[in-house]
PDB file of N, CA and C in Angstrom:
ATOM      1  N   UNK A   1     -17.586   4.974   1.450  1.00  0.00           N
ATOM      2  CA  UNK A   1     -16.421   5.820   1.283  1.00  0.00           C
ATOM      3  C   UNK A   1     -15.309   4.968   0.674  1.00  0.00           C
ATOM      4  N   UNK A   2     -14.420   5.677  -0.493  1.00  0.00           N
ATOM      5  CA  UNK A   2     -13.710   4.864  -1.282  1.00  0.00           C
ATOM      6  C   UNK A   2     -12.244   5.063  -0.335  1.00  0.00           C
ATOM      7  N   UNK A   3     -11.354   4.109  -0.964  1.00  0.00           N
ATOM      8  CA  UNK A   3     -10.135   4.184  -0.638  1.00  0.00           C
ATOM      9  C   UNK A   3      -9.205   5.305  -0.846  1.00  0.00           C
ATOM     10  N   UNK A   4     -10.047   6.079  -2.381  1.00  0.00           N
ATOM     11  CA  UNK A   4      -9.140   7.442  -2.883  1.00  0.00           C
ATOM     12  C   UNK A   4      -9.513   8.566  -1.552  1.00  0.00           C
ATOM     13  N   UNK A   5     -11.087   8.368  -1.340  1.00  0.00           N
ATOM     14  CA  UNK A   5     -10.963   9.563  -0.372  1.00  0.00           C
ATOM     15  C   UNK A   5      -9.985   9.366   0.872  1.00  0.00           C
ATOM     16  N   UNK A   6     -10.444   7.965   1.377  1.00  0.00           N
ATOM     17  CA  UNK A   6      -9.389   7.996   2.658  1.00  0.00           C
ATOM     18  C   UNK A   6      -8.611   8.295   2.414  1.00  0.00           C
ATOM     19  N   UNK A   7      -7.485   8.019   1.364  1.00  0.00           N
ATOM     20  CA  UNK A   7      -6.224   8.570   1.576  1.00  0.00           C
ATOM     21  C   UNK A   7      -6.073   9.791   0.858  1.00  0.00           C
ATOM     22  N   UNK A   8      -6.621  10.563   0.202  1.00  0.00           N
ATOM     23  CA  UNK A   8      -6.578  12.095  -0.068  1.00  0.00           C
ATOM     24  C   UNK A   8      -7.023  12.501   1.454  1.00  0.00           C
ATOM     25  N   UNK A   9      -7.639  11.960   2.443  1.00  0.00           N
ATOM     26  CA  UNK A   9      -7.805  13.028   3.527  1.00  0.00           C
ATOM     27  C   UNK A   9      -6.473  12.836   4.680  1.00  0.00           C
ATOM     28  N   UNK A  10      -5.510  12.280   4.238  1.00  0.00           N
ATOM     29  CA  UNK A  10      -4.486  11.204   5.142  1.00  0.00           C
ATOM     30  C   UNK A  10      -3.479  12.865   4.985  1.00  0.00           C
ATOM     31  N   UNK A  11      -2.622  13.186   6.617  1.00  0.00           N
ATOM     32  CA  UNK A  11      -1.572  14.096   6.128  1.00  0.00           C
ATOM     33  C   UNK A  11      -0.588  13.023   5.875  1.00  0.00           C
ATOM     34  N   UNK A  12       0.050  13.950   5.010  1.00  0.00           N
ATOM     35  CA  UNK A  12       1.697  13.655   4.889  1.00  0.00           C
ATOM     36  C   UNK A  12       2.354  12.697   5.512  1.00  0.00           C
ATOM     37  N   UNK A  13       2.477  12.791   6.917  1.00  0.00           N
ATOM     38  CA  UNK A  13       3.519  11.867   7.712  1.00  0.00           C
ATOM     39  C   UNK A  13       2.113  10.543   7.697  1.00  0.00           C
ATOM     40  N   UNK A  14       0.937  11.042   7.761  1.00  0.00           N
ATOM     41  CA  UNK A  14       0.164   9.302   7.572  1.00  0.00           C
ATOM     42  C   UNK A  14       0.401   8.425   6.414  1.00  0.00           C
ATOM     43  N   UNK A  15       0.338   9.363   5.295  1.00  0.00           N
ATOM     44  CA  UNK A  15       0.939   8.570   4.293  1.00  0.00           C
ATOM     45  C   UNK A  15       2.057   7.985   3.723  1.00  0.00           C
ATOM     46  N   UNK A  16       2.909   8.664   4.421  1.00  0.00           N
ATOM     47  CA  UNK A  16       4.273   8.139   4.261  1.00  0.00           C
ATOM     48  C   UNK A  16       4.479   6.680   5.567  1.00  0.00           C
ATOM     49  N   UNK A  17       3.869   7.069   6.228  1.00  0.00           N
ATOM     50  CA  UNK A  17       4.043   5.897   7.373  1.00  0.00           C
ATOM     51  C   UNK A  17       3.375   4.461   6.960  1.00  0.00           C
ATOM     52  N   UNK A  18       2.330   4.412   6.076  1.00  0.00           N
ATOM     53  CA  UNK A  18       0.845   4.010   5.796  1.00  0.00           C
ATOM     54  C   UNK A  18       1.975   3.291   4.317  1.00  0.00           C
ATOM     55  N   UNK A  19       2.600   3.904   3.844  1.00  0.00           N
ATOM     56  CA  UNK A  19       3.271   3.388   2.584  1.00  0.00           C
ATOM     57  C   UNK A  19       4.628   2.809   3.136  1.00  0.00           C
ATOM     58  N   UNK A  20       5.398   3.170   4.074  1.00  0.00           N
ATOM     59  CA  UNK A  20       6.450   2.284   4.547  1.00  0.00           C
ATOM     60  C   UNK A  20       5.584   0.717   5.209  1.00  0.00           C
ATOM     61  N   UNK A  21       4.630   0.674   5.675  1.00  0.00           N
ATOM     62  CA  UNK A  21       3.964  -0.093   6.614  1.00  0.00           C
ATOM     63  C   UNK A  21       3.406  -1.430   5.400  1.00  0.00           C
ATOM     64  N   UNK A  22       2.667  -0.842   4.463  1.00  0.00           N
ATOM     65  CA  UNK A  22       2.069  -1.159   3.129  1.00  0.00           C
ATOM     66  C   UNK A  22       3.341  -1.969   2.629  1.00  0.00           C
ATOM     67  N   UNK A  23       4.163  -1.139   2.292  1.00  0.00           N
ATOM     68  CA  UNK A  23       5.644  -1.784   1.513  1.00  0.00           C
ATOM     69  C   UNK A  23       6.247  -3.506   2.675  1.00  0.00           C
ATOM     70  N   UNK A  24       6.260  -3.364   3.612  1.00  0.00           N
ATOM     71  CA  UNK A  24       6.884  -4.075   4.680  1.00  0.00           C
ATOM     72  C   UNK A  24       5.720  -5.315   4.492  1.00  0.00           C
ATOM     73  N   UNK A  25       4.572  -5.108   4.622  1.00  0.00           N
ATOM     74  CA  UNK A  25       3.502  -6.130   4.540  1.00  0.00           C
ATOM     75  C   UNK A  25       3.379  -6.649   2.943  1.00  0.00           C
ATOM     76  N   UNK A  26       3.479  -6.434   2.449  1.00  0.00           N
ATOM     77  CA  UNK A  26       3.876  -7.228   1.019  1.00  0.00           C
ATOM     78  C   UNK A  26       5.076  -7.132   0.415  1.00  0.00           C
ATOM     79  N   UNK A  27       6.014  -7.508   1.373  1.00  0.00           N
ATOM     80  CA  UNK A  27       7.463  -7.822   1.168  1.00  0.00           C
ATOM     81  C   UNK A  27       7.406  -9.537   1.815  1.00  0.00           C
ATOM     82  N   UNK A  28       6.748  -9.091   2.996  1.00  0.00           N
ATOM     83  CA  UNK A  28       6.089 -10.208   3.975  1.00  0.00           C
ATOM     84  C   UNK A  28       5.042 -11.457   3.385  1.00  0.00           C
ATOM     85  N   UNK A  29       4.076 -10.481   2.651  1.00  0.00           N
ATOM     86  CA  UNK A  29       3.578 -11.445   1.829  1.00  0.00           C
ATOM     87  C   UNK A  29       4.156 -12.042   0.511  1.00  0.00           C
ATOM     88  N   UNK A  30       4.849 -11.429   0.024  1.00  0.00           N
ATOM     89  CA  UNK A  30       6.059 -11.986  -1.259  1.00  0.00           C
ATOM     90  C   UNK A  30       6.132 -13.256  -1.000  1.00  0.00           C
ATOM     91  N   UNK A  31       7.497 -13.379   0.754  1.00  0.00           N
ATOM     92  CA  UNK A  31       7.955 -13.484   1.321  1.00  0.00           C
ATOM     93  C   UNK A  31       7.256 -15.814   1.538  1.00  0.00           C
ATOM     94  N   UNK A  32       6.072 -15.302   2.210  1.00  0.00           N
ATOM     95  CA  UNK A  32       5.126 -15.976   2.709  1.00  0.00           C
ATOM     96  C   UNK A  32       4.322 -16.943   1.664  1.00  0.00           C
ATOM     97  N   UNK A  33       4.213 -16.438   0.517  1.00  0.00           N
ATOM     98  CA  UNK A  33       3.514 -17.000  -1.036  1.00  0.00           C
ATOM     99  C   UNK A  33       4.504 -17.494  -1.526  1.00  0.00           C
ATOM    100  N   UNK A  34       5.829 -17.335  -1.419  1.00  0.00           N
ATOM    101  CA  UNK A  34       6.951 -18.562  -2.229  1.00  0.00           C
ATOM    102  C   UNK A  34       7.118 -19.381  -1.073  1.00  0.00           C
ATOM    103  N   UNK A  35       7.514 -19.275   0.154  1.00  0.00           N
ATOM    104  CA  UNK A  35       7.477 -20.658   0.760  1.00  0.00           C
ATOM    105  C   UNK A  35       6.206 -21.144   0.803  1.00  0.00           C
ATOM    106  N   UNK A  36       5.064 -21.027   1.127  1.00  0.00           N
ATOM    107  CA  UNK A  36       3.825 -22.011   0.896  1.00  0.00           C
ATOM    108  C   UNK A  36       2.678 -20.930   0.237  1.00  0.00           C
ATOM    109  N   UNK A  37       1.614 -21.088   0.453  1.00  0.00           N
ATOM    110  CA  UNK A  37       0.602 -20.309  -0.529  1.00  0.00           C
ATOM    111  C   UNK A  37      -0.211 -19.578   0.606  1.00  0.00           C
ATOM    112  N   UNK A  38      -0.764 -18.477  -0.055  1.00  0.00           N
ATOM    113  CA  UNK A  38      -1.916 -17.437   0.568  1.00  0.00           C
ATOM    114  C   UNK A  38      -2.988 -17.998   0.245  1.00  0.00           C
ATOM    115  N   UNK A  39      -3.649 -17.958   1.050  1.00  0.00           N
ATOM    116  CA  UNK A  39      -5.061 -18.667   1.388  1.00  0.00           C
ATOM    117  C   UNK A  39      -5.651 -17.815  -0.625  1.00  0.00           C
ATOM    118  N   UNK A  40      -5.271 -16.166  -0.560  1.00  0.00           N
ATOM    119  CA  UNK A  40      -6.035 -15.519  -1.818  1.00  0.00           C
ATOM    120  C   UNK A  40      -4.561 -14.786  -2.183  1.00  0.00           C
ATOM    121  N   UNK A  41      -4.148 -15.193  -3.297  1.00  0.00           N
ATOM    122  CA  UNK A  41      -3.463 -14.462  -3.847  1.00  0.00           C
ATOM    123  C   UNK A  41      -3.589 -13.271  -4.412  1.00  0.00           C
ATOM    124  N   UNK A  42      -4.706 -13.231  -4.587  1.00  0.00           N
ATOM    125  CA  UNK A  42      -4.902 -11.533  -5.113  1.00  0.00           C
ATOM    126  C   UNK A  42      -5.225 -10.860  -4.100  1.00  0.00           C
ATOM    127  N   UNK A  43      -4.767 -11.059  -2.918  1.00  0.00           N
ATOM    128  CA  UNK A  43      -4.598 -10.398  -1.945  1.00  0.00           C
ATOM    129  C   UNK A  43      -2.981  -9.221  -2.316  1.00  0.00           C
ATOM    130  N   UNK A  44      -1.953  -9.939  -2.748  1.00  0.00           N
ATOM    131  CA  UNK A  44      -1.100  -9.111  -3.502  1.00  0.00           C
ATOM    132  C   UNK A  44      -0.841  -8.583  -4.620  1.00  0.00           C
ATOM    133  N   UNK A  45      -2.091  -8.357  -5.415  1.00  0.00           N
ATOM    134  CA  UNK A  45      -2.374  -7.241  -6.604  1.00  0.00           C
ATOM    135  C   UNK A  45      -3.302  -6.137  -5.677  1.00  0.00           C
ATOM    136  N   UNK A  46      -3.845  -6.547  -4.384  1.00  0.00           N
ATOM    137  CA  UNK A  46      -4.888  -5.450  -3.681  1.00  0.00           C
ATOM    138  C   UNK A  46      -3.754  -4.519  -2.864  1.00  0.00           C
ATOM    139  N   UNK A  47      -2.585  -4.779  -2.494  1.00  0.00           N
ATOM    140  CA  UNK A  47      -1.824  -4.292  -1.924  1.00  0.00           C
ATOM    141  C   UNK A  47      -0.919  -3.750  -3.015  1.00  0.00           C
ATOM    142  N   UNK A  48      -0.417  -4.172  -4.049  1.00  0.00           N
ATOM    143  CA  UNK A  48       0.428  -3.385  -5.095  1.00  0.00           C
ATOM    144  C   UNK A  48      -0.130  -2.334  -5.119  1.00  0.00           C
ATOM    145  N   UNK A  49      -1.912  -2.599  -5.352  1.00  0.00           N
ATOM    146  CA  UNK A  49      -2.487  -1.472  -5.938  1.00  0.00           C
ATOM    147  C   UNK A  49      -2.879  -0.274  -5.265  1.00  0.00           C
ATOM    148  N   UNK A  50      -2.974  -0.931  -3.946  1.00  0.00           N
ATOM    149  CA  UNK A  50      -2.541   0.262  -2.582  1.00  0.00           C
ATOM    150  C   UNK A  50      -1.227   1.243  -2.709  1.00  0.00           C
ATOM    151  N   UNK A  51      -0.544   0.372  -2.565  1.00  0.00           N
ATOM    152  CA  UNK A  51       1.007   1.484  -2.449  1.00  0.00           C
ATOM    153  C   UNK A  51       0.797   2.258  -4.163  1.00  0.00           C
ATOM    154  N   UNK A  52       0.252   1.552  -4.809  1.00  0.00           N
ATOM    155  CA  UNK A  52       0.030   2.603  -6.098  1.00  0.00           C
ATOM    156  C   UNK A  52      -0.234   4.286  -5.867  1.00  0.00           C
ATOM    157  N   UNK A  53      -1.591   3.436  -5.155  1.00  0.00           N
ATOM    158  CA  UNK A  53      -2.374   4.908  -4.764  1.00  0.00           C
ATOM    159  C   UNK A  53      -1.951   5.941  -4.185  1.00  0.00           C
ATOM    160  N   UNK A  54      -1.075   4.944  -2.689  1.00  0.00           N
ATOM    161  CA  UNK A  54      -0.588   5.942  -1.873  1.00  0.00           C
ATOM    162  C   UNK A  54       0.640   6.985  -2.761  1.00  0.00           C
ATOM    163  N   UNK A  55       1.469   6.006  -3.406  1.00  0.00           N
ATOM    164  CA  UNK A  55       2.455   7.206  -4.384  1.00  0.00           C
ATOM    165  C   UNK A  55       1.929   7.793  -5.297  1.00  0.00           C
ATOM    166  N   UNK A  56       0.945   7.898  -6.015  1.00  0.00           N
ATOM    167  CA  UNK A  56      -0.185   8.686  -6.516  1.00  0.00           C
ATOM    168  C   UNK A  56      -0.361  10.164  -5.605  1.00  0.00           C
ATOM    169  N   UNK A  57      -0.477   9.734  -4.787  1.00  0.00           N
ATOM    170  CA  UNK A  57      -1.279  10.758  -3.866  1.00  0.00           C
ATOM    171  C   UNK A  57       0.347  11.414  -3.512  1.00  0.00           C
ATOM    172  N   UNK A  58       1.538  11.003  -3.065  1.00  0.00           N
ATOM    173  CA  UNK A  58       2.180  11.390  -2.725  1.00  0.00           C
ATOM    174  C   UNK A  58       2.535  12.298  -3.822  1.00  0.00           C
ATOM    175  N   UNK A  59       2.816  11.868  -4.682  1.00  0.00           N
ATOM    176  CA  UNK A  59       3.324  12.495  -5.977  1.00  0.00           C
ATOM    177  C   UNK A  59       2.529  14.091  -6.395  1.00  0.00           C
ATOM    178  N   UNK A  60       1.596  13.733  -5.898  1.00  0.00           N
ATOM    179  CA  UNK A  60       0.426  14.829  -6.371  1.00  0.00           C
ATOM    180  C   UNK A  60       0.792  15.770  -5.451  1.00  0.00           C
ATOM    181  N   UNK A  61       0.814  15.281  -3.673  1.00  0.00           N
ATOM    182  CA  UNK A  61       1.154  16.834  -3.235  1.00  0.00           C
ATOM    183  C   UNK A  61       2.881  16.906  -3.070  1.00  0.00           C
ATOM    184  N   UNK A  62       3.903  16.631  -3.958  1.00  0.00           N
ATOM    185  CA  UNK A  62       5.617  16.524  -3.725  1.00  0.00           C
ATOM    186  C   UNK A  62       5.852  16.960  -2.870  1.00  0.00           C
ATOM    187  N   UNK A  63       5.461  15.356  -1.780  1.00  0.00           N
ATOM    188  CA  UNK A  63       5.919  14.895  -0.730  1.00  0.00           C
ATOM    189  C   UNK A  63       7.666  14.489  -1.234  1.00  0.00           C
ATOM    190  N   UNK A  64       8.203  14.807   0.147  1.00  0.00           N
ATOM    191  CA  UNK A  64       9.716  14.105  -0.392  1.00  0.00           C
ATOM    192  C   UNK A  64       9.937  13.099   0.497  1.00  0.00           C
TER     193      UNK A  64
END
């Protein structure tokens, strides 16, 4: 099961919670990779590309 389905089956308030939560954890990791390094840095293109999705999805059903 892909990541699009999970979150096409996510309501509303999951995804909005799921994208504040998302946003906070790679603010953290920003955060964490300029003072010393992430073990995998493309650990924060896997998370950009998360909150992508999730506003994707939001956008699609105009969530506000």
């Amino acid at each position: 099961m892909g990541v699009k389905n999970i979150i096409s089956e996510m309501t509303d308030q999951e995804l909005l919670k799921k994208l504040k939560d998302d946003r906070v954890s790679l603010n953290k990791m920003k955060l964490f990779h300029k003072a010393s390094s992430l073990d995998s840095p493309i650990e924060l293109r896997f998370k950009r590309r998360e909150i992508a999705k999730l506003l994707t999805e939001i956008n699609k059903r105009n969530i506000k």
